[in-house]
PDB file of N, CA and C in Angstrom:
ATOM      1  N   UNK A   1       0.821  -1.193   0.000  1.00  0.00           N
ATOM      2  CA  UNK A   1       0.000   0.000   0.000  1.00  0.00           C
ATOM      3  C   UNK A   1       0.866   1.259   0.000  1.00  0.00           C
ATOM      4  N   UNK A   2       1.685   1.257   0.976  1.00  0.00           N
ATOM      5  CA  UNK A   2       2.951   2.753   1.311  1.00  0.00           C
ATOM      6  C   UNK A   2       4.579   2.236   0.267  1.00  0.00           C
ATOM      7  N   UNK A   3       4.944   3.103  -0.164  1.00  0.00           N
ATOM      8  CA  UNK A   3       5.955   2.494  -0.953  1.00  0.00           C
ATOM      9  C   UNK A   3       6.910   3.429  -0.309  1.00  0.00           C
ATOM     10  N   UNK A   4       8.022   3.210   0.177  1.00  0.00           N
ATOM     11  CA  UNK A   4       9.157   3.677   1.151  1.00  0.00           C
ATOM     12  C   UNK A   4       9.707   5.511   0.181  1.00  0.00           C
ATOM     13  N   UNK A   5       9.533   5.169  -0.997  1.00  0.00           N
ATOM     14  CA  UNK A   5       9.743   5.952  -1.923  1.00  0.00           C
ATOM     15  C   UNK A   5       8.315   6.895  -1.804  1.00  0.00           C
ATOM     16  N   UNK A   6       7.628   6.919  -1.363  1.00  0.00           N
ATOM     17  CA  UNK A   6       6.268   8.115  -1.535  1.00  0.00           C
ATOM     18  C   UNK A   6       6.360   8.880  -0.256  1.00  0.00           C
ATOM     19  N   UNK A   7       7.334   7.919   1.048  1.00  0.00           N
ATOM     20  CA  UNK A   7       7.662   8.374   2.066  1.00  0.00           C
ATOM     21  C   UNK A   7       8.549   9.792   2.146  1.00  0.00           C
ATOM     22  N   UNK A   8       7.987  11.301   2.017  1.00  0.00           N
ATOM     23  CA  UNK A   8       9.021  12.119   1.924  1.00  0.00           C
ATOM     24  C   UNK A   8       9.239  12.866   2.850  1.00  0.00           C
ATOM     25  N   UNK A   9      10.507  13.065   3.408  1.00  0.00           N
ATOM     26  CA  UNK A   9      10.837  14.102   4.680  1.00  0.00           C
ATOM     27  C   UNK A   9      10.909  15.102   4.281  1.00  0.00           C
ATOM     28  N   UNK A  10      10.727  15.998   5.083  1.00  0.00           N
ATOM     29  CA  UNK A  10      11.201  17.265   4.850  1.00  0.00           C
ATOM     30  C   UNK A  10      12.471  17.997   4.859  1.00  0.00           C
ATOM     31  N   UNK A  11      12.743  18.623   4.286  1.00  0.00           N
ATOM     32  CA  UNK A  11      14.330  19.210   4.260  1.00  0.00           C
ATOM     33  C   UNK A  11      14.507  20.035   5.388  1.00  0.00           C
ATOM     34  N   UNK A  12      13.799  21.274   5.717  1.00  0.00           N
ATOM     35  CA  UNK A  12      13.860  21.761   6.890  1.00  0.00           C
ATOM     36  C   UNK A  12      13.336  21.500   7.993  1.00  0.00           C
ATOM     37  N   UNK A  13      13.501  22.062   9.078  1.00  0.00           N
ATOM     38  CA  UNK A  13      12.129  22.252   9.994  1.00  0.00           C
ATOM     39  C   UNK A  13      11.291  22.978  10.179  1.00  0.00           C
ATOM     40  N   UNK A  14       9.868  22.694  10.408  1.00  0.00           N
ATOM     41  CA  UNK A  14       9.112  23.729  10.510  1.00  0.00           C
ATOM     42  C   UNK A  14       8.709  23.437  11.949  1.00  0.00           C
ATOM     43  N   UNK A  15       8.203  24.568  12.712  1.00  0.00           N
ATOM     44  CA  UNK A  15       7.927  24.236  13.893  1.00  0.00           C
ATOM     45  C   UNK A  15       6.262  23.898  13.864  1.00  0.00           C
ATOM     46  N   UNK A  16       6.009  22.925  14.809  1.00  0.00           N
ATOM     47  CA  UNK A  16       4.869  21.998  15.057  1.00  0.00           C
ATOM     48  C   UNK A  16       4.761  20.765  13.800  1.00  0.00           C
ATOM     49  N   UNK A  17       5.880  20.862  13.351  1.00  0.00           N
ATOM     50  CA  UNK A  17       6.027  19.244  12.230  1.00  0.00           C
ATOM     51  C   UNK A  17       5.527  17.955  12.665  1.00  0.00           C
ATOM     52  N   UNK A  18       4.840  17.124  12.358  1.00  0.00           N
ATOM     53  CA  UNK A  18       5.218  15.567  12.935  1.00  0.00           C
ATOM     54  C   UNK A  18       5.971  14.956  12.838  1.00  0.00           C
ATOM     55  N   UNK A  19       6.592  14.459  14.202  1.00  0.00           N
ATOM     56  CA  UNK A  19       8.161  14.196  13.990  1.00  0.00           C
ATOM     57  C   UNK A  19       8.317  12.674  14.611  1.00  0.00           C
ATOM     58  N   UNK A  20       6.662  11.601  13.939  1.00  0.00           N
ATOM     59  CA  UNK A  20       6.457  10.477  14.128  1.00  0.00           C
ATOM     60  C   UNK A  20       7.519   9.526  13.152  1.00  0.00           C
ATOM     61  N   UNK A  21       7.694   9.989  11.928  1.00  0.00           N
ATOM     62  CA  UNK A  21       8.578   9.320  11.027  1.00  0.00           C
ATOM     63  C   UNK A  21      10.289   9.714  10.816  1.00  0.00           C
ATOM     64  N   UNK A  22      10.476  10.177  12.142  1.00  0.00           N
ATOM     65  CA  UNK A  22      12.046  10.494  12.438  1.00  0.00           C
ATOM     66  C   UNK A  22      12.246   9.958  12.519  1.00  0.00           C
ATOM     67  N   UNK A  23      14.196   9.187  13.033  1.00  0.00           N
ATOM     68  CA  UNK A  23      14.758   8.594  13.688  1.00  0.00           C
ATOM     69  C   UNK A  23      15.331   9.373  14.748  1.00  0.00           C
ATOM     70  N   UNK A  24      15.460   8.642  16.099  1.00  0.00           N
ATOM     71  CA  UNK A  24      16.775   9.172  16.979  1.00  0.00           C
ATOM     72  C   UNK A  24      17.532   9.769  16.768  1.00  0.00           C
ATOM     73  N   UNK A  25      18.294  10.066  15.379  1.00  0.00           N
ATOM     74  CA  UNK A  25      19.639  10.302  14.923  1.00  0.00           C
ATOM     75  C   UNK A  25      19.014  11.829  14.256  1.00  0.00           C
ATOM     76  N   UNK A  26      17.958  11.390  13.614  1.00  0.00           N
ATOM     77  CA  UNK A  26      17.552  12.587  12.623  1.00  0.00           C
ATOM     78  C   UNK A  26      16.594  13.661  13.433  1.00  0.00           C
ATOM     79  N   UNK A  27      16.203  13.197  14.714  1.00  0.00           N
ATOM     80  CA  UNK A  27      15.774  13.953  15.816  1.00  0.00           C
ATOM     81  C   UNK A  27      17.129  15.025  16.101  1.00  0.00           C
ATOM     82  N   UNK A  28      17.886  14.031  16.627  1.00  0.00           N
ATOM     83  CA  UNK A  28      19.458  14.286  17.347  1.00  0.00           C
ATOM     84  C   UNK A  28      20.100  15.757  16.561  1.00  0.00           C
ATOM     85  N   UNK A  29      20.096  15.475  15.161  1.00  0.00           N
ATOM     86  CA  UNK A  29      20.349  16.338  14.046  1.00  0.00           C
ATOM     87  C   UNK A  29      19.834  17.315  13.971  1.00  0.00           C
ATOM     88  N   UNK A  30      18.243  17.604  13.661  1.00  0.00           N
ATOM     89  CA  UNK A  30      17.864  18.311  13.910  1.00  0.00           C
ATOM     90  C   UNK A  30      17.837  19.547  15.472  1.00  0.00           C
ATOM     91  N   UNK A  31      17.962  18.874  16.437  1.00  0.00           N
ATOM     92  CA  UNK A  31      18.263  19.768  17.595  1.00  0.00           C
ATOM     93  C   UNK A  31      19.308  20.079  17.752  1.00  0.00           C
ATOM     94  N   UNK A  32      20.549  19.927  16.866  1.00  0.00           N
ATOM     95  CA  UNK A  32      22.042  20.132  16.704  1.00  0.00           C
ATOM     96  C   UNK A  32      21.794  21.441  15.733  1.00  0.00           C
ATOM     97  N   UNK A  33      21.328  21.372  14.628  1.00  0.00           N
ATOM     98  CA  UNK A  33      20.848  22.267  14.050  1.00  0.00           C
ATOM     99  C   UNK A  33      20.285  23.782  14.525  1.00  0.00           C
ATOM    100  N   UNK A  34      18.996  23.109  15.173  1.00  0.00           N
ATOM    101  CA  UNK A  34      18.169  24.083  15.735  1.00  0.00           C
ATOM    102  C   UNK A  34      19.133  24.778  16.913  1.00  0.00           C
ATOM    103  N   UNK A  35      20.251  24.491  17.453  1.00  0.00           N
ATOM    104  CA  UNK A  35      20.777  25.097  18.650  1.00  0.00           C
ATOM    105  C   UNK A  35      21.918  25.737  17.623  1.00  0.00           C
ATOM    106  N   UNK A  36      22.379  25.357  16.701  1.00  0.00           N
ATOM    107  CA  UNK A  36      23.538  26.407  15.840  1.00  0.00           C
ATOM    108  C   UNK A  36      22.817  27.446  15.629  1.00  0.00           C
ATOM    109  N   UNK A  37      21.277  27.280  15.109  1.00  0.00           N
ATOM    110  CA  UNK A  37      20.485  28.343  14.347  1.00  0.00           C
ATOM    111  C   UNK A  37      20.297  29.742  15.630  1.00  0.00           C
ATOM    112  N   UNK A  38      19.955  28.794  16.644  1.00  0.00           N
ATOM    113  CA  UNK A  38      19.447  30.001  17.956  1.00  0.00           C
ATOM    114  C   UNK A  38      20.945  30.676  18.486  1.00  0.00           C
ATOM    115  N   UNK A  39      22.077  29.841  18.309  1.00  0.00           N
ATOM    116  CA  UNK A  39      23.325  30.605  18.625  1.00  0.00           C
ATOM    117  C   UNK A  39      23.279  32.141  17.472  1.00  0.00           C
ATOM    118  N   UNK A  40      23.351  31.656  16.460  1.00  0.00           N
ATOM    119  CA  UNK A  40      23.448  32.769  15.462  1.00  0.00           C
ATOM    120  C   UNK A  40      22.663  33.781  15.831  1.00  0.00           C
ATOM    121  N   UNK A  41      21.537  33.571  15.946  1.00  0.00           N
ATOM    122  CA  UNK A  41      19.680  34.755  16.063  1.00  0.00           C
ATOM    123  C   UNK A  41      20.738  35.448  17.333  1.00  0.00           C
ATOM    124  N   UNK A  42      21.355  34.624  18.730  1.00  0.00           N
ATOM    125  CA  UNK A  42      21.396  35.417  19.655  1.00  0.00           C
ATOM    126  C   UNK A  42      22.849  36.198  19.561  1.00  0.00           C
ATOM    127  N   UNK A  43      23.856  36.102  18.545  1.00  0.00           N
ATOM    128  CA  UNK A  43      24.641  36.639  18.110  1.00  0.00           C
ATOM    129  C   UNK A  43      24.437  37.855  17.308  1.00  0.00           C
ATOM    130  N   UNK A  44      23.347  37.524  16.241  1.00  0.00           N
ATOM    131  CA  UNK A  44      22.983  38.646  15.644  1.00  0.00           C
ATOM    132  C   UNK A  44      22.511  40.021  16.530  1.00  0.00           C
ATOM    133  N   UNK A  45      21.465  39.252  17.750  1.00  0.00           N
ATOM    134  CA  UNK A  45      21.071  40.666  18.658  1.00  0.00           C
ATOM    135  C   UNK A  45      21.994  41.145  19.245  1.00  0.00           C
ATOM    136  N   UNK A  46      22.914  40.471  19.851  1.00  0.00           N
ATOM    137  CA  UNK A  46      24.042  40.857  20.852  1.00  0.00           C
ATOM    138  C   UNK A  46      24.428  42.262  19.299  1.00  0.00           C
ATOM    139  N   UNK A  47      25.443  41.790  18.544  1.00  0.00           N
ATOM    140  CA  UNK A  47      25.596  42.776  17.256  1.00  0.00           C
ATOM    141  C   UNK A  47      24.725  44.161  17.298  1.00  0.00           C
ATOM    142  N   UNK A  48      23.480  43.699  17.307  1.00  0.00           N
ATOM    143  CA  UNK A  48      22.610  45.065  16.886  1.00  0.00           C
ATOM    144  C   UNK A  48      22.119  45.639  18.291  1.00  0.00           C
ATOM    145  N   UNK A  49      22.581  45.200  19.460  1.00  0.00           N
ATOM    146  CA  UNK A  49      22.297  46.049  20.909  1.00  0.00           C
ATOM    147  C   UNK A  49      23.556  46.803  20.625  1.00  0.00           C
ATOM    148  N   UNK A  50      24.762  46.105  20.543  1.00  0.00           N
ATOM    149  CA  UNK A  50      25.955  46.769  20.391  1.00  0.00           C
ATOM    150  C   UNK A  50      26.233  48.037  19.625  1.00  0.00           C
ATOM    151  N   UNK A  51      25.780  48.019  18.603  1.00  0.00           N
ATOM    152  CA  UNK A  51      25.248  48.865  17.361  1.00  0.00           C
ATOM    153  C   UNK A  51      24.517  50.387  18.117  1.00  0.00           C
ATOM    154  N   UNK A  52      23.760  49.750  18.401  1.00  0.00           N
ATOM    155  CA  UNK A  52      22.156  50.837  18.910  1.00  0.00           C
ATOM    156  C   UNK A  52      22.971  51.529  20.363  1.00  0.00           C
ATOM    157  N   UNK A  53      24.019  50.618  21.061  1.00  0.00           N
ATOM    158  CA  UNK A  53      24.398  51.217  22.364  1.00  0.00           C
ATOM    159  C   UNK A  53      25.566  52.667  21.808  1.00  0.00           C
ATOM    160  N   UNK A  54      26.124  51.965  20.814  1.00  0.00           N
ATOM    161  CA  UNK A  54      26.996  53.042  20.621  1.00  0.00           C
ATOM    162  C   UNK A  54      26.528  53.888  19.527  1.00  0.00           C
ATOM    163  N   UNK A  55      25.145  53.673  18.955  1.00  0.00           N
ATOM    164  CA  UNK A  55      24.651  55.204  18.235  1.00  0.00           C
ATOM    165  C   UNK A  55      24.284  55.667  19.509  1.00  0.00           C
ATOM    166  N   UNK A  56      23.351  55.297  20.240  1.00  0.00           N
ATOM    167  CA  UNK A  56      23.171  56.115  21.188  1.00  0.00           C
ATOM    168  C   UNK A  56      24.073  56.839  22.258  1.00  0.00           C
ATOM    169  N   UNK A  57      25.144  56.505  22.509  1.00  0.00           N
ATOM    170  CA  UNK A  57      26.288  56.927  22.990  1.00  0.00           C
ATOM    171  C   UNK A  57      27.025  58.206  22.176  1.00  0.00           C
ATOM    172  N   UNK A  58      26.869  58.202  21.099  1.00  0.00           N
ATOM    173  CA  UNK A  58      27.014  58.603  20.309  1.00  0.00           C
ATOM    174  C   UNK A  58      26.243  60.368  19.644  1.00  0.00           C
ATOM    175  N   UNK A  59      25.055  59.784  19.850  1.00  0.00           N
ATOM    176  CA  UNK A  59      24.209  61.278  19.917  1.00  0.00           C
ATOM    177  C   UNK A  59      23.684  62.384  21.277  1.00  0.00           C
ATOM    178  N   UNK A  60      24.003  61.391  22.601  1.00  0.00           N
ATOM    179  CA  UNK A  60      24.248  61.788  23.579  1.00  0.00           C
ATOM    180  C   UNK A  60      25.195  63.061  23.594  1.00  0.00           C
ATOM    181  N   UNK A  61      25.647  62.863  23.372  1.00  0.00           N
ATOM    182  CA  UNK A  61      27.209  64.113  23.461  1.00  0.00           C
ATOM    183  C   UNK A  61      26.919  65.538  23.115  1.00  0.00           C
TER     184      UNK A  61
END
């Protein structure tokens, strides 16, 4: 009836996915992923507080 081949994952993640036809590994992966992705997002803000602290430092004067 299911042919292993009609079986298709998804390439990314989306959040609230069903994540019944994972494996352990491809779980594992994915939250390896998802924690590089949230390092970056909280790198980027750190950057743009940094930014905004020293315009504002900046027009202070």
């Amino acid at each position: 009836m299911f042919d292993d081949d009609q079986v298709r994952k998804p390439k990314g993640h989306e959040v609230g996915m069903i994540l019944d036809a994972m494996s352990v590994e491809e779980l594992a992966d994915r939250i390896a992923m998802l924690e590089g992705e949230i390092a970056r997002l909280k790198a980027a803000i750190d950057s743009k507080q940094k930014s905004k602290s020293a315009a504002d430092a900046f027009f202070k004067l």
